[in-house]
ModelCIF file with pLDDT and N, C-alpha, C, O atoms, coordinates in Angstrom:
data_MODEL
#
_entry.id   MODEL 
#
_entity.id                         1 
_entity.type                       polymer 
_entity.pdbx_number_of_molecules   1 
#
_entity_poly.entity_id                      1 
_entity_poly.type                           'polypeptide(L)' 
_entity_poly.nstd_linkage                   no 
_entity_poly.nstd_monomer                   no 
_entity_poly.pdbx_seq_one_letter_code       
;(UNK)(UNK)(UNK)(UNK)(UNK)(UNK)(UNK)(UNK)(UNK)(UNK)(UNK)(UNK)(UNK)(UNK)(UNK)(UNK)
(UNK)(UNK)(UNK)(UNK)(UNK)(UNK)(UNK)(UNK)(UNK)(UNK)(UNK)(UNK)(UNK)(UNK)(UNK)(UNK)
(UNK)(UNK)(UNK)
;
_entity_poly.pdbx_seq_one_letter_code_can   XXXXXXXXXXXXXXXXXXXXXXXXXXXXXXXXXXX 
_entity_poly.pdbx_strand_id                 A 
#
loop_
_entity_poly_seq.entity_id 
_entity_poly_seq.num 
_entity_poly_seq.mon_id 
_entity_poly_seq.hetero 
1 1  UNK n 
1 2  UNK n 
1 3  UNK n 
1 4  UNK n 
1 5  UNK n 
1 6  UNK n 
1 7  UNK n 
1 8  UNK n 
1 9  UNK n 
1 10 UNK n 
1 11 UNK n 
1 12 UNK n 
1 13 UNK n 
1 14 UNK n 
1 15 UNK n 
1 16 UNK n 
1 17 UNK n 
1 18 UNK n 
1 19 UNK n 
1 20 UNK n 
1 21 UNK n 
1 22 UNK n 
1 23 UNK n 
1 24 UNK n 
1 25 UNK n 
1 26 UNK n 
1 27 UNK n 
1 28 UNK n 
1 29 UNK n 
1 30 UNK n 
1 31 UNK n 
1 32 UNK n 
1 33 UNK n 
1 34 UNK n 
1 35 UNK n 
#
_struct_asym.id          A 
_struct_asym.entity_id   1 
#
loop_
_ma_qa_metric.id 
_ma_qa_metric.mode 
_ma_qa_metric.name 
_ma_qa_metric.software_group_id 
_ma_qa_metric.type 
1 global pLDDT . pLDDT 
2 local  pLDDT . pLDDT 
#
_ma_qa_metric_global.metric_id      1 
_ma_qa_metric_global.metric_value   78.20 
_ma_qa_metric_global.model_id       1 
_ma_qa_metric_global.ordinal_id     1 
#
loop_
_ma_qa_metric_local.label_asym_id 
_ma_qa_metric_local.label_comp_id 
_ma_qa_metric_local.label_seq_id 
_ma_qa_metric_local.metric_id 
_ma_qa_metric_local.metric_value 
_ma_qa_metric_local.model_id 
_ma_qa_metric_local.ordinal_id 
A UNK 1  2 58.00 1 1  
A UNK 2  2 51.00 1 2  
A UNK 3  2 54.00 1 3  
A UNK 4  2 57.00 1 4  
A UNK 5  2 54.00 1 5  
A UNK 6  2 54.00 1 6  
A UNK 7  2 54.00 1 7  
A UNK 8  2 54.00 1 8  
A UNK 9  2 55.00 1 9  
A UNK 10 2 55.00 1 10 
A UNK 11 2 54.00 1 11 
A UNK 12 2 50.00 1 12 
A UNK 13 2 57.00 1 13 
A UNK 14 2 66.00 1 14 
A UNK 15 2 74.00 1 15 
A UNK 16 2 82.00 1 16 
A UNK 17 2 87.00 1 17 
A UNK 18 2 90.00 1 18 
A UNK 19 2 95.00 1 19 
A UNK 20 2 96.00 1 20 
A UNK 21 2 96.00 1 21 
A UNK 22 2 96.00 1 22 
A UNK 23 2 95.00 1 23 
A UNK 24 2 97.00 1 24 
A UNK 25 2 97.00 1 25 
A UNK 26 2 98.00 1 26 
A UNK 27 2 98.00 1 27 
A UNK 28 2 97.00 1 28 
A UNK 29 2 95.00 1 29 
A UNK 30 2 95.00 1 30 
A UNK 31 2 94.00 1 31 
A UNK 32 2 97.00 1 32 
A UNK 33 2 96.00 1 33 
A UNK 34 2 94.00 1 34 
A UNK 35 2 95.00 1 35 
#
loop_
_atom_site.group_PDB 
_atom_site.id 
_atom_site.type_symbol 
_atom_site.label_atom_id 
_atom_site.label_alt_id 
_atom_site.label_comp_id 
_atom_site.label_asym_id 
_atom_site.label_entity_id 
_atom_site.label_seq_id 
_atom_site.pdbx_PDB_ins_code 
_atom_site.Cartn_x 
_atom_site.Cartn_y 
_atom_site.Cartn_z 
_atom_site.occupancy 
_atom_site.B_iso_or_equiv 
_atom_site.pdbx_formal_charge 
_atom_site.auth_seq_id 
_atom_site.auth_comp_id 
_atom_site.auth_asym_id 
_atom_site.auth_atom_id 
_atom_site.pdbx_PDB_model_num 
ATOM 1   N N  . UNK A 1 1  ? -7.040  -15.441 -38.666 1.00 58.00 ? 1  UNK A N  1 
ATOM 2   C CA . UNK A 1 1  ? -5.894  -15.230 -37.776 1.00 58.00 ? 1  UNK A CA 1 
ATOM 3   C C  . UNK A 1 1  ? -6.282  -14.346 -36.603 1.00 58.00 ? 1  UNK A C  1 
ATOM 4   O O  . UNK A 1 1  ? -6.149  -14.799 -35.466 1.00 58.00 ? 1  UNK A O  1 
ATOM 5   N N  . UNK A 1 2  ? -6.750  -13.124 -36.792 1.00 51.00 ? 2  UNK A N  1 
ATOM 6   C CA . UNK A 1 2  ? -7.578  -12.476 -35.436 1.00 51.00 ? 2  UNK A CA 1 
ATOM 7   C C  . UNK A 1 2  ? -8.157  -13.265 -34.913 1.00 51.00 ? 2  UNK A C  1 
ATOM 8   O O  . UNK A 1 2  ? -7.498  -14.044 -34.224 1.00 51.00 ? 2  UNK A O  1 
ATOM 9   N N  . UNK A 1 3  ? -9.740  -13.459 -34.982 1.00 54.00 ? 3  UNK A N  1 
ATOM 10  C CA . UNK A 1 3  ? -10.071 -14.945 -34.678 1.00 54.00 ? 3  UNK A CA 1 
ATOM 11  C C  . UNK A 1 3  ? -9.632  -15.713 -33.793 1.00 54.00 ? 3  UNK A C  1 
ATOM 12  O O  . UNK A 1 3  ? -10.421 -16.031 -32.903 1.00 54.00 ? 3  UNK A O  1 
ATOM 13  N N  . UNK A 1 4  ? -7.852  -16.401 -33.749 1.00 57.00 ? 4  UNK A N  1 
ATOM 14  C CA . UNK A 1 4  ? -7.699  -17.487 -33.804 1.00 57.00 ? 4  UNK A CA 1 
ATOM 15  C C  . UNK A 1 4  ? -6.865  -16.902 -32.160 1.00 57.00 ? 4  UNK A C  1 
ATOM 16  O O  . UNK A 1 4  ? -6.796  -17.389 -31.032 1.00 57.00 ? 4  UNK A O  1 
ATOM 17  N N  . UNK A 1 5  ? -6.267  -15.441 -32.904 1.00 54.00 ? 5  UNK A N  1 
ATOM 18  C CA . UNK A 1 5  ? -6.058  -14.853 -32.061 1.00 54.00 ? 5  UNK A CA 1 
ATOM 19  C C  . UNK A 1 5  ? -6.231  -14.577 -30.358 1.00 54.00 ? 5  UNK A C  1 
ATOM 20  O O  . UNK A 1 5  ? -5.731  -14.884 -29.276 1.00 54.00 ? 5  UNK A O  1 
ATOM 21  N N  . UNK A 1 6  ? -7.284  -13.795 -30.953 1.00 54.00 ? 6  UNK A N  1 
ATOM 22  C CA . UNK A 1 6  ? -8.550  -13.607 -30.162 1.00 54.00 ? 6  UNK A CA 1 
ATOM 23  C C  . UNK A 1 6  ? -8.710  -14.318 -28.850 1.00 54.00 ? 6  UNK A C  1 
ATOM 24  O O  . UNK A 1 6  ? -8.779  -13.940 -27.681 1.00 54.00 ? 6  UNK A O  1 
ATOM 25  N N  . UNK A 1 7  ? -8.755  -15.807 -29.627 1.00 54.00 ? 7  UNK A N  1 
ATOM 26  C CA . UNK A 1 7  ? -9.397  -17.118 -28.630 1.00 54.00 ? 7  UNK A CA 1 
ATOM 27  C C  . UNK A 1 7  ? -8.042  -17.087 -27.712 1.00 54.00 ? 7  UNK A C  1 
ATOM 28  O O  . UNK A 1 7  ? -8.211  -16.823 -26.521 1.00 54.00 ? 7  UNK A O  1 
ATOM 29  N N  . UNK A 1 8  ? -6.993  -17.284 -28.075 1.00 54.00 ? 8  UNK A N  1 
ATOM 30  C CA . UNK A 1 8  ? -6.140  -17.729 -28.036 1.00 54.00 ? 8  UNK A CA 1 
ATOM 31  C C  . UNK A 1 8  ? -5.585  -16.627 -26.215 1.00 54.00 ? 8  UNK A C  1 
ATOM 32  O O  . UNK A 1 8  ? -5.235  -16.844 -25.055 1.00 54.00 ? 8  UNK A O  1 
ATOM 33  N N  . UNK A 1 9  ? -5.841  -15.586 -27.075 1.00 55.00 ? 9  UNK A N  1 
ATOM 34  C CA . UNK A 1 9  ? -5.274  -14.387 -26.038 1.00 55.00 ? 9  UNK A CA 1 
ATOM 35  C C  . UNK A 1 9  ? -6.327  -14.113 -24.973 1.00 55.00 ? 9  UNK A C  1 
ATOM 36  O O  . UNK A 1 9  ? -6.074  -13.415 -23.991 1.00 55.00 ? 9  UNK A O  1 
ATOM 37  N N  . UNK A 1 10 ? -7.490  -14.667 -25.183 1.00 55.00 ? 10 UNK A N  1 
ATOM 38  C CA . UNK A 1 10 ? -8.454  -14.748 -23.690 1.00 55.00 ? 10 UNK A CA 1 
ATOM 39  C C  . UNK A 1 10 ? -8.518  -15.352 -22.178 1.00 55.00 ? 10 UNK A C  1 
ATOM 40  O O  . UNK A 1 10 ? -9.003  -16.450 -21.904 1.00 55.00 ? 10 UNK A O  1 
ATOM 41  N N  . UNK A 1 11 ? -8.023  -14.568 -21.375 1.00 54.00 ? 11 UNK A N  1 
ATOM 42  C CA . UNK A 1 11 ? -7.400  -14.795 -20.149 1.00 54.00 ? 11 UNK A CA 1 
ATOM 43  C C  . UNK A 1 11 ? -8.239  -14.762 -19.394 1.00 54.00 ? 11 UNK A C  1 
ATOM 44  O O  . UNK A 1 11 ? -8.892  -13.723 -19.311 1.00 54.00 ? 11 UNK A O  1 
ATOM 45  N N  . UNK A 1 12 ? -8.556  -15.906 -18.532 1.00 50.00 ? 12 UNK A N  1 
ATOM 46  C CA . UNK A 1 12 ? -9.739  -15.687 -17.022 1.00 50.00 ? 12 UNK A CA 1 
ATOM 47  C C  . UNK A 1 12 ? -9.263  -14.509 -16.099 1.00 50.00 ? 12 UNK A C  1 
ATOM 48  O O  . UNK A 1 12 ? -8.107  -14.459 -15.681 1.00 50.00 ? 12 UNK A O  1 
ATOM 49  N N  . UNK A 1 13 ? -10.093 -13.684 -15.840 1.00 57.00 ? 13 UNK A N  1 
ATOM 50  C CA . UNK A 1 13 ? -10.044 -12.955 -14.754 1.00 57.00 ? 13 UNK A CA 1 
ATOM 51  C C  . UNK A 1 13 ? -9.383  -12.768 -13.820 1.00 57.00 ? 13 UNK A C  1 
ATOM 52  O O  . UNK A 1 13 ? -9.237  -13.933 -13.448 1.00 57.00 ? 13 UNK A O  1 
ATOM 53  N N  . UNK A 1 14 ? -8.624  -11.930 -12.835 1.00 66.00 ? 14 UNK A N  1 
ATOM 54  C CA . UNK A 1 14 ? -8.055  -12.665 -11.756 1.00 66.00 ? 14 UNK A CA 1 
ATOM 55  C C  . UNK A 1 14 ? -9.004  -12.826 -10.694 1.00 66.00 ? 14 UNK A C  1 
ATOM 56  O O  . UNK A 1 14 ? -10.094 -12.276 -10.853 1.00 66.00 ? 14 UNK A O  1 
ATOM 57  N N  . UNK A 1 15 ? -8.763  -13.599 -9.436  1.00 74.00 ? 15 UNK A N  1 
ATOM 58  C CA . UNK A 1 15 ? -9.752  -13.535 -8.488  1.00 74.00 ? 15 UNK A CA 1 
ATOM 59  C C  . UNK A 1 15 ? -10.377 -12.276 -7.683  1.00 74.00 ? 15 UNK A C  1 
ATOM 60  O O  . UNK A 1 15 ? -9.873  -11.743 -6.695  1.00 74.00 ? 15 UNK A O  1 
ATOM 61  N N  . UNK A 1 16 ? -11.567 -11.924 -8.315  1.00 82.00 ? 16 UNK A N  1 
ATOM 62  C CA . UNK A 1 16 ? -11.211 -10.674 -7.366  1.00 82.00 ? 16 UNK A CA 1 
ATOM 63  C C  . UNK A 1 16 ? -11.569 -10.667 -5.622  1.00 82.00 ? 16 UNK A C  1 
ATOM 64  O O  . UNK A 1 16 ? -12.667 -11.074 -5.241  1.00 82.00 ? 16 UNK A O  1 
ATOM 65  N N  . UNK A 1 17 ? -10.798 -10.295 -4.892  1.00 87.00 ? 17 UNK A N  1 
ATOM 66  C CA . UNK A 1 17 ? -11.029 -9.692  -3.856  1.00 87.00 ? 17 UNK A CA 1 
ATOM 67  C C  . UNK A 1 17 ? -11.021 -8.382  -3.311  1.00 87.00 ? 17 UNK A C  1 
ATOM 68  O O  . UNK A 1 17 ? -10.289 -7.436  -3.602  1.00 87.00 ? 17 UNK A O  1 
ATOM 69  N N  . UNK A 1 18 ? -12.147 -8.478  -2.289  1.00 90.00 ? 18 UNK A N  1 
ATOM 70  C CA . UNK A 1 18 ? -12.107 -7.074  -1.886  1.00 90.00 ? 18 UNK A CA 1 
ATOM 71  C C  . UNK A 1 18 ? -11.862 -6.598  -0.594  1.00 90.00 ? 18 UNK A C  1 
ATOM 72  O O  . UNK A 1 18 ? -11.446 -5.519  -0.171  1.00 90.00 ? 18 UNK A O  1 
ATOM 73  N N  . UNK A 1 19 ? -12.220 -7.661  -0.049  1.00 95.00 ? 19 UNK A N  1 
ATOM 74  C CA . UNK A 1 19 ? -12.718 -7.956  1.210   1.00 95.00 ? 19 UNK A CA 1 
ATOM 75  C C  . UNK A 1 19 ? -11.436 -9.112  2.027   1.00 95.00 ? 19 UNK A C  1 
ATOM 76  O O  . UNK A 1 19 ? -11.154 -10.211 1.548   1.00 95.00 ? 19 UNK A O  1 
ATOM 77  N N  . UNK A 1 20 ? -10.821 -8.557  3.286   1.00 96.00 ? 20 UNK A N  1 
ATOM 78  C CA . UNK A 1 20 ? -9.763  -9.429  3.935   1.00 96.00 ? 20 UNK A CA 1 
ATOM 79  C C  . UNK A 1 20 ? -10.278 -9.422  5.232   1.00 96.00 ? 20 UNK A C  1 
ATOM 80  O O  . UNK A 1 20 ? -11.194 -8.652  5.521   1.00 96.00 ? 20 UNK A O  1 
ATOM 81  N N  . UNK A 1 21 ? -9.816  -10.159 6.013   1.00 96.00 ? 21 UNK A N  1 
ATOM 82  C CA . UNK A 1 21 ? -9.721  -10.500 7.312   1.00 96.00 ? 21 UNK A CA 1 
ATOM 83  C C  . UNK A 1 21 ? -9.764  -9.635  8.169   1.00 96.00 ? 21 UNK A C  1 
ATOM 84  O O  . UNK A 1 21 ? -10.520 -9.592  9.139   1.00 96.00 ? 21 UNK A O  1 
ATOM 85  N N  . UNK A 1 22 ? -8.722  -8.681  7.772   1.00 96.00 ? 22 UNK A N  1 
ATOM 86  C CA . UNK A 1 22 ? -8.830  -7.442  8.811   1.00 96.00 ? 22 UNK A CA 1 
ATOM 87  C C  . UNK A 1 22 ? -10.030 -6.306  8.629   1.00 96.00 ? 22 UNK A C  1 
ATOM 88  O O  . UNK A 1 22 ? -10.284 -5.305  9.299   1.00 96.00 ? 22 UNK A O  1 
ATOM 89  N N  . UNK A 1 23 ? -10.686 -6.888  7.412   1.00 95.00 ? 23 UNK A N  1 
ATOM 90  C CA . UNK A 1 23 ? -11.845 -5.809  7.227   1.00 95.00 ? 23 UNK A CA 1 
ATOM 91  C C  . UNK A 1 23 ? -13.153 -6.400  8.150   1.00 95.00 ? 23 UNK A C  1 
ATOM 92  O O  . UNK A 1 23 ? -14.130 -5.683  8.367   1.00 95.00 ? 23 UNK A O  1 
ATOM 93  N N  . UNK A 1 24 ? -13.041 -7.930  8.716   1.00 97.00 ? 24 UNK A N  1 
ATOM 94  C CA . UNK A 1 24 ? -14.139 -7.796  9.154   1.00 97.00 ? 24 UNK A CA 1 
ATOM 95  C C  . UNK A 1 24 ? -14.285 -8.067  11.196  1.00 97.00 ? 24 UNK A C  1 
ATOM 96  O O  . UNK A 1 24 ? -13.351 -8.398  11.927  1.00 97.00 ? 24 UNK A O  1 
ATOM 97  N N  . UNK A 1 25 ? -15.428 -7.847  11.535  1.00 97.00 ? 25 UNK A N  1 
ATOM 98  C CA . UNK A 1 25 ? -15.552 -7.890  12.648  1.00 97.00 ? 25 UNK A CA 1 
ATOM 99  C C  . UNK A 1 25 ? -15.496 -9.222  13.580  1.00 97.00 ? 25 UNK A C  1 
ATOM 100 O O  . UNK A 1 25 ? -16.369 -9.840  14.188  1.00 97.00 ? 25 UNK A O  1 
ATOM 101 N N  . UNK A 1 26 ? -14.047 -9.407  13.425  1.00 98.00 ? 26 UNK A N  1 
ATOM 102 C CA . UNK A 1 26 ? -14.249 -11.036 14.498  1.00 98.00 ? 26 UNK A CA 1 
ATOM 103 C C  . UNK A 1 26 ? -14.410 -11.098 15.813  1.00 98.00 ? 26 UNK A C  1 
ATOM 104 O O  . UNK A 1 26 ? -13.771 -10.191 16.347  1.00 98.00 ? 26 UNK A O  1 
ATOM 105 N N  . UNK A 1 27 ? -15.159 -11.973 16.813  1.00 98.00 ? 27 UNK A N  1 
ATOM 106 C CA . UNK A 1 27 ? -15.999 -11.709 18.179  1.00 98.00 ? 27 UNK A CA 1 
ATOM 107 C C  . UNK A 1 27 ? -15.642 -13.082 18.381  1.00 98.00 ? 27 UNK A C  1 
ATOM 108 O O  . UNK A 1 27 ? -15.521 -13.898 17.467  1.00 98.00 ? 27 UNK A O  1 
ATOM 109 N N  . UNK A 1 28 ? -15.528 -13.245 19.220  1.00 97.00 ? 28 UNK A N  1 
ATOM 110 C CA . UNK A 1 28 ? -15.123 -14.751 20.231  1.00 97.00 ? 28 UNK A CA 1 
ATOM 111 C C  . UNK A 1 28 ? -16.733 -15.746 19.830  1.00 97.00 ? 28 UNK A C  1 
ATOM 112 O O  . UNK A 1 28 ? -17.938 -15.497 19.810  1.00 97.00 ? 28 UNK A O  1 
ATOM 113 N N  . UNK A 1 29 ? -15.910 -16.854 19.578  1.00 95.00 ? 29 UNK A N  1 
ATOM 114 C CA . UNK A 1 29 ? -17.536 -18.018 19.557  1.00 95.00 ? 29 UNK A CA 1 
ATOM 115 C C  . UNK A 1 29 ? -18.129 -18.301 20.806  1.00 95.00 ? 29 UNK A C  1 
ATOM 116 O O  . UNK A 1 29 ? -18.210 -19.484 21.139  1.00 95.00 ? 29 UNK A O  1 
ATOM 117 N N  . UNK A 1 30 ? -18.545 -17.448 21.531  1.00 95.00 ? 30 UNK A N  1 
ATOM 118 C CA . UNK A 1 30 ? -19.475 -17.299 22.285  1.00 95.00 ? 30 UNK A CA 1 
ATOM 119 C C  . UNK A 1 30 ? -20.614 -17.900 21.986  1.00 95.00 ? 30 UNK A C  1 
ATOM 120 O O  . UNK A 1 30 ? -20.695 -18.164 20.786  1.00 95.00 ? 30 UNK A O  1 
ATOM 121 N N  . UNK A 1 31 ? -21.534 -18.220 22.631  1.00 94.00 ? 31 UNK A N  1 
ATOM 122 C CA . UNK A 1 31 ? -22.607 -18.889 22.132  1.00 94.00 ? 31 UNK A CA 1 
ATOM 123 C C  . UNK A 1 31 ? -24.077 -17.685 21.949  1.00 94.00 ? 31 UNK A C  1 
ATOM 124 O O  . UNK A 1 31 ? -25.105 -17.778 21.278  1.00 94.00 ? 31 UNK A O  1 
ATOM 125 N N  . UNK A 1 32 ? -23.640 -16.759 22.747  1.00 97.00 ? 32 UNK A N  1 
ATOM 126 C CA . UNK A 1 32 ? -24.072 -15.432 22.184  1.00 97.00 ? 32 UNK A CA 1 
ATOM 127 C C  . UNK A 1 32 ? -24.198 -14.687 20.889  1.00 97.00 ? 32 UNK A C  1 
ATOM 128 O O  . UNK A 1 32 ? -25.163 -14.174 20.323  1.00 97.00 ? 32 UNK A O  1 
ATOM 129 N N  . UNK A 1 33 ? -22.648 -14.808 20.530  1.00 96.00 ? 33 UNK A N  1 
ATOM 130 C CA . UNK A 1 33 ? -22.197 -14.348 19.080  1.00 96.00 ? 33 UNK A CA 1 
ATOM 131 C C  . UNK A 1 33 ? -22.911 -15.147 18.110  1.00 96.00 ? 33 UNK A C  1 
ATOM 132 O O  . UNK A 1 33 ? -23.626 -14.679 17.224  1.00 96.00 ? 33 UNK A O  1 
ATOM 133 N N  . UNK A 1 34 ? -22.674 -16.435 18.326  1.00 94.00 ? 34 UNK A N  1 
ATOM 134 C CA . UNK A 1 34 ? -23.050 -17.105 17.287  1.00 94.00 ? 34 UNK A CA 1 
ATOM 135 C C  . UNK A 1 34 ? -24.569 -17.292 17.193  1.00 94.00 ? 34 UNK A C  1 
ATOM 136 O O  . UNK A 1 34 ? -24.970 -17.706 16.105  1.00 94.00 ? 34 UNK A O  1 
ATOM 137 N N  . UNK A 1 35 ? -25.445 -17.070 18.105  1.00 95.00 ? 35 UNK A N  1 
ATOM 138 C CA . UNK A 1 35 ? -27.188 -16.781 18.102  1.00 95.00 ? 35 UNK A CA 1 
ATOM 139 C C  . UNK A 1 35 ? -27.116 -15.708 17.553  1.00 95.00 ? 35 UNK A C  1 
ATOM 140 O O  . UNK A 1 35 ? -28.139 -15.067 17.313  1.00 95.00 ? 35 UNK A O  1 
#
């Protein structure tokens, strides 16, 4: 019954994030930027 439990009550992870949009540095697609 633990066991069965066990299996039973094992939940995937949530997604983790850490990292958003506003954390990173966005620059116009310049053809600069993007070299």
């Amino acid at each position: 019954a633990l066991a069965a439990s066990a299996v039973t009550n094992l939940t995937v992870p949530a997604n983790p994030i850490r990292y958003r949009m506003e954390n990173l540095a966005v620059v116009s697609d310049s053809k600069e930027n993007m070299t």
